[in-house]
N, C-alpha and C. Protein backbone atom coordinates (compact mmCIF):
# COMPACT_ATOMS: atom_id res chain seq x y z
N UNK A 1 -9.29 -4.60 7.54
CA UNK A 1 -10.00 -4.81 6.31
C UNK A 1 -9.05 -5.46 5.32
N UNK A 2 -9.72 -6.67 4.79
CA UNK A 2 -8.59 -7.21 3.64
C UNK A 2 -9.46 -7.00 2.13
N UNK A 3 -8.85 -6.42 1.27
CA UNK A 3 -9.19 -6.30 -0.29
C UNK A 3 -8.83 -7.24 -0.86
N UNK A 4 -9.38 -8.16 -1.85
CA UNK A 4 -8.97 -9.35 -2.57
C UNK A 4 -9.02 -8.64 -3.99
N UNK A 5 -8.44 -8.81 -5.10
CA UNK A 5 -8.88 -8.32 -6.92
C UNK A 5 -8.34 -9.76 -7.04
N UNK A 6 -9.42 -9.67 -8.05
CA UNK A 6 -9.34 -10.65 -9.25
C UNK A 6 -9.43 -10.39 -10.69
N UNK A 7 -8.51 -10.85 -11.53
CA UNK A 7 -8.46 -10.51 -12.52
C UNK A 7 -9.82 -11.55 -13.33
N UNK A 8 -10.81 -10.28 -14.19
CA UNK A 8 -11.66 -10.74 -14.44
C UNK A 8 -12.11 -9.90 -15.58
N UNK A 9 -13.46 -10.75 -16.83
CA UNK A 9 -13.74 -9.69 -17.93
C UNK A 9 -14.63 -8.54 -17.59
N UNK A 10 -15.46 -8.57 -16.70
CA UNK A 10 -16.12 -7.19 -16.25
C UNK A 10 -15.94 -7.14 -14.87
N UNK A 11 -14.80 -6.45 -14.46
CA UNK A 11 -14.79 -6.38 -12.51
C UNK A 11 -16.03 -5.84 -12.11
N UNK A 12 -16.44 -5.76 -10.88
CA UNK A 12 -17.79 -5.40 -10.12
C UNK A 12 -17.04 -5.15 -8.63
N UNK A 13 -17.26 -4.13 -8.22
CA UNK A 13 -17.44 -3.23 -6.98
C UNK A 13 -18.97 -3.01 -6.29
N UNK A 14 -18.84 -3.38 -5.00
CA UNK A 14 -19.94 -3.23 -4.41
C UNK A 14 -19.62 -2.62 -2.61
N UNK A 15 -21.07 -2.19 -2.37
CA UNK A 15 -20.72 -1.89 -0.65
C UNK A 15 -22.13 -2.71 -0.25
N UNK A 16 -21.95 -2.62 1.24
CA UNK A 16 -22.96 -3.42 1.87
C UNK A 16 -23.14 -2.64 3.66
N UNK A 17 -24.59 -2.73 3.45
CA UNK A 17 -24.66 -1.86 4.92
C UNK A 17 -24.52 -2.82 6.00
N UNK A 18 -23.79 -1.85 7.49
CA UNK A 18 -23.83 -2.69 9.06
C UNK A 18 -24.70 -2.89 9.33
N UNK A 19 -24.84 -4.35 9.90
CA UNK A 19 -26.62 -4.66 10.66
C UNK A 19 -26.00 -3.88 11.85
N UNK A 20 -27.13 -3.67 12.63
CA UNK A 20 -26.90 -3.32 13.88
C UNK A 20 -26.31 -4.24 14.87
N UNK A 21 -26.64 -5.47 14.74
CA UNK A 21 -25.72 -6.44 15.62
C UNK A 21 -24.37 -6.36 15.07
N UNK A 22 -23.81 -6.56 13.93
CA UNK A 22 -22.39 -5.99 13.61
C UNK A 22 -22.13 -4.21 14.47
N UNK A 23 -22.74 -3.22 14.34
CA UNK A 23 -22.26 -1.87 14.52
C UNK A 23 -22.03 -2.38 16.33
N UNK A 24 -22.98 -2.94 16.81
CA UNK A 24 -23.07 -3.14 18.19
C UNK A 24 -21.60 -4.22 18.88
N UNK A 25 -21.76 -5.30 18.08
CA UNK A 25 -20.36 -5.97 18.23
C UNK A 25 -19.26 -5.27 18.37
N UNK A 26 -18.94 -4.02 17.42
CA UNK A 26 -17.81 -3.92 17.17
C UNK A 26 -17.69 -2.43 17.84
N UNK A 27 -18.65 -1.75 18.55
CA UNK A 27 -18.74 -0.45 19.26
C UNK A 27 -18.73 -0.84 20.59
N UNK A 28 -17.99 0.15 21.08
CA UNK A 28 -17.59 0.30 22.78
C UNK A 28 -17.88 1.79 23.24
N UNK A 29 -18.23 1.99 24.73
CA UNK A 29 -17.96 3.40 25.07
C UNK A 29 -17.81 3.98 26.21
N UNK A 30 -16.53 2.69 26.75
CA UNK A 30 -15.27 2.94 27.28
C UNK A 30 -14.71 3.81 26.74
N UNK A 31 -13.80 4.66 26.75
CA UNK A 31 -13.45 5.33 25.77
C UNK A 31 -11.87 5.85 26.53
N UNK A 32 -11.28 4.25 27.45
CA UNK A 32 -9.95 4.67 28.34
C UNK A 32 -9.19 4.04 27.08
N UNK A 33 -7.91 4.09 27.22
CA UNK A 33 -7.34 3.57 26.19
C UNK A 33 -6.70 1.97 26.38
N UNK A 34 -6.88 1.28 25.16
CA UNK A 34 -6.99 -0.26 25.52
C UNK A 34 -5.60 -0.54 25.54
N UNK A 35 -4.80 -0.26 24.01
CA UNK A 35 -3.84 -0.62 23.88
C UNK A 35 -2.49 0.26 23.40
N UNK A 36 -1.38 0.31 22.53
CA UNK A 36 -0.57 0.86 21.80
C UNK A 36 -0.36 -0.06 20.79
N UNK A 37 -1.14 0.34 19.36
CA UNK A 37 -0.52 -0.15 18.19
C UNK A 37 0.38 0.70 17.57
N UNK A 38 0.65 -0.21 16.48
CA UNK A 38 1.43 0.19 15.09
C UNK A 38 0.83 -0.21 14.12
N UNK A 39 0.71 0.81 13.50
CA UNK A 39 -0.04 1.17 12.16
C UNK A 39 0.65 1.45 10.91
N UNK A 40 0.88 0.01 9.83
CA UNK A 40 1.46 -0.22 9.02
C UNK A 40 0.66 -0.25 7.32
N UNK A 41 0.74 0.65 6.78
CA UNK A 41 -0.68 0.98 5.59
C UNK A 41 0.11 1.27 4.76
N UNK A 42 -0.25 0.28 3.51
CA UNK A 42 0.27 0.23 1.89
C UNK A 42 -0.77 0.86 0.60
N UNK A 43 -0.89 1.77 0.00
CA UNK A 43 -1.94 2.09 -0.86
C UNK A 43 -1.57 1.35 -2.49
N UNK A 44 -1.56 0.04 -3.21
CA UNK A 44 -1.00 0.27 -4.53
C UNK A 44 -2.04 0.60 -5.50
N UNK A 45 -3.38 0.15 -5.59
CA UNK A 45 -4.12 0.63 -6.29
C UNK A 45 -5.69 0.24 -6.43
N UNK A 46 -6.52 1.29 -7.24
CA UNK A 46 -8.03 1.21 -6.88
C UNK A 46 -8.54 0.25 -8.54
N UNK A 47 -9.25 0.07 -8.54
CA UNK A 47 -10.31 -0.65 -9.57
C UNK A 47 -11.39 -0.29 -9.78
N UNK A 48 -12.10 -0.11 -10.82
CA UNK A 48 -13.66 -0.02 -10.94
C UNK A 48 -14.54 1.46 -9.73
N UNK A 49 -13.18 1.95 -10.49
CA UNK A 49 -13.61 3.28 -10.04
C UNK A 49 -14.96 4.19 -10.45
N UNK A 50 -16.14 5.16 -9.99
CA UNK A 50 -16.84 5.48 -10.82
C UNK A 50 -16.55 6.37 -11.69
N UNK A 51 -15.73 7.20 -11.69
CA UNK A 51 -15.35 7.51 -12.91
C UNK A 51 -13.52 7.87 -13.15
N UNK A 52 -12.98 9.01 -14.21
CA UNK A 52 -12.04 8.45 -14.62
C UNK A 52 -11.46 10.35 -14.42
N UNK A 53 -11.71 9.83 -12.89
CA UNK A 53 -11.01 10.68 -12.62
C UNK A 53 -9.19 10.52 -11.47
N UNK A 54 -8.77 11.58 -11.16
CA UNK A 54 -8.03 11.38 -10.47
C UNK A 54 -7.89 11.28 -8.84
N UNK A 55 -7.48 9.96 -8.58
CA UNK A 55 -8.14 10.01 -7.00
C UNK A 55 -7.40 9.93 -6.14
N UNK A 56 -7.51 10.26 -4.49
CA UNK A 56 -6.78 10.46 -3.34
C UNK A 56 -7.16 9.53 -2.85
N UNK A 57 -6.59 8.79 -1.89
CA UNK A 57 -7.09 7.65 -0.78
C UNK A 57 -6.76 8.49 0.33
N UNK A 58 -7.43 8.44 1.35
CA UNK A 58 -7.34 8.72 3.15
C UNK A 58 -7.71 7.50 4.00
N UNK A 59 -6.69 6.89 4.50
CA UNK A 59 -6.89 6.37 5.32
C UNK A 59 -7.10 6.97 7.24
N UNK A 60 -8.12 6.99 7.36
CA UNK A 60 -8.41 7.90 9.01
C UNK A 60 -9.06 6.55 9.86
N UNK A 61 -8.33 6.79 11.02
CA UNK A 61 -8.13 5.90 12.26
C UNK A 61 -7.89 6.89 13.25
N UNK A 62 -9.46 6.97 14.03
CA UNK A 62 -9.28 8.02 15.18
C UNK A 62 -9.08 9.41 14.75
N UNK A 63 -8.18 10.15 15.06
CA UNK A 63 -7.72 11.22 14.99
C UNK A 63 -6.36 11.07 13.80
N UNK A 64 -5.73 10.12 13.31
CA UNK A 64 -4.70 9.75 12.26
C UNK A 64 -5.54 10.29 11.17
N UNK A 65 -4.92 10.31 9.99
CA UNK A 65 -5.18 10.60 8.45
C UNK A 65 -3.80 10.24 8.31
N UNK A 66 -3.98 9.60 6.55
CA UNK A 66 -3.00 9.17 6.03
C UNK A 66 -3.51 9.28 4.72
N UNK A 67 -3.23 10.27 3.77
CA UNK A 67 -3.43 10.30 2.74
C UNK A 67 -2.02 10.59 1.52
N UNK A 68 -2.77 9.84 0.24
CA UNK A 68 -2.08 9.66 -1.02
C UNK A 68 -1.75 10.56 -1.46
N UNK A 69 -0.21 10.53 -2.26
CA UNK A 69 0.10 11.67 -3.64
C UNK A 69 -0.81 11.52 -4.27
N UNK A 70 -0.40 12.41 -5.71
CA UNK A 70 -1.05 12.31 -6.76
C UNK A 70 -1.02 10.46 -7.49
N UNK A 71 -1.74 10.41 -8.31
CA UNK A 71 -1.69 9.02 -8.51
C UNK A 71 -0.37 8.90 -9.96
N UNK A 72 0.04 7.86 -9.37
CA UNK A 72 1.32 7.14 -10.34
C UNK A 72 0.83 7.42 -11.70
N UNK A 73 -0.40 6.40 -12.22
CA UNK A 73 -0.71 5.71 -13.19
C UNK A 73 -2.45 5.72 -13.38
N UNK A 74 -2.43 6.62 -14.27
CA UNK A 74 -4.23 6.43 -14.27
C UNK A 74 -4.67 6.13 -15.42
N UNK A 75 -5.85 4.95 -15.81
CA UNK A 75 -6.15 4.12 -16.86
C UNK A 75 -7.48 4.18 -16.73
N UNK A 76 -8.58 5.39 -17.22
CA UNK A 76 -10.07 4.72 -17.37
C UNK A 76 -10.66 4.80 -15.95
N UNK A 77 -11.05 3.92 -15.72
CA UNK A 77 -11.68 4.09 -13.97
C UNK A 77 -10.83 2.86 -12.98
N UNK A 78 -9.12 3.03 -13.35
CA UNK A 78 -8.70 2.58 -12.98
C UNK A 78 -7.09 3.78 -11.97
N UNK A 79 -6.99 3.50 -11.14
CA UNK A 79 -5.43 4.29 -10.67
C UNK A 79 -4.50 3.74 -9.92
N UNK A 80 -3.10 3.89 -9.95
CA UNK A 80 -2.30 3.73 -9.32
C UNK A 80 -1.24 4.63 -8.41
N UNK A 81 -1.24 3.99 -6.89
CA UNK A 81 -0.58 5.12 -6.28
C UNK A 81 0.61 4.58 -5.66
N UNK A 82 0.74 3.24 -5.51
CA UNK A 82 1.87 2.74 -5.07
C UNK A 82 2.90 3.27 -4.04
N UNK A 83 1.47 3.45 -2.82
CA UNK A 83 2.31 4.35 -1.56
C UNK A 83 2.50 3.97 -0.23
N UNK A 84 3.21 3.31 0.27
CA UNK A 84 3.93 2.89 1.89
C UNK A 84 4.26 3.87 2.52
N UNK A 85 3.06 3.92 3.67
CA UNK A 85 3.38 5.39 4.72
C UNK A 85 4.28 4.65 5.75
N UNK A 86 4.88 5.40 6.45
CA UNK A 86 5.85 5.21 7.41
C UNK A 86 4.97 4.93 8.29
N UNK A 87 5.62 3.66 9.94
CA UNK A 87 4.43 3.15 10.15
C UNK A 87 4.40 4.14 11.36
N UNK A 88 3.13 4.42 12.37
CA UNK A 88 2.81 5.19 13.09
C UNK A 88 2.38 4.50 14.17
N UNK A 89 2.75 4.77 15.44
CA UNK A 89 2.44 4.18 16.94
C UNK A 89 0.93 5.07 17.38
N UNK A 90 -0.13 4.35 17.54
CA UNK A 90 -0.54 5.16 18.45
C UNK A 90 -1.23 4.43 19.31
């Protein structure tokens, strides 16, 4: 997944649902194991948050979790966590 921000006068956040030909593309159920990655995950910060609170990121892959400290820097419905997990083989 790549995140783009742009600096802009009213940011906008949105989600969008899987067609089923996407869920189908991208689902298998083989379920031997394909490969051995490395898993390299940077958290620096969220935008256009719904509200103005304080937030955690989890990143989960499989059976992994990778979750955030407390946040650095929090502004409005904005936060900063500015966190590089160590990278993980699996």
């Amino acid at each position: 997944m790549h995140i783009e921000v742009f600096d802009s006068q009213a940011p906008e956040s949105g989600t969008f649902p899987l067609s089923q030909s996407d869920i189908s593309r991208y689902s298998f159920t083989d379920m031997t194991p394909l490969k051995e990655f490395e898993i390299q995950a940077e958290v620096g910060s969220g935008i256009c948050l719904p509200d103005n609170k304080s937030y955690k990121v989890r990143i989960s892959i499989a059976d992994l979790f990778l979750d955030t400290d407390k946040v650095i820097i929090q502004k409005k419905t904005s936060c900063v966590w500015n966190k590089r997990f160590d990278p993980v083989i699996m």
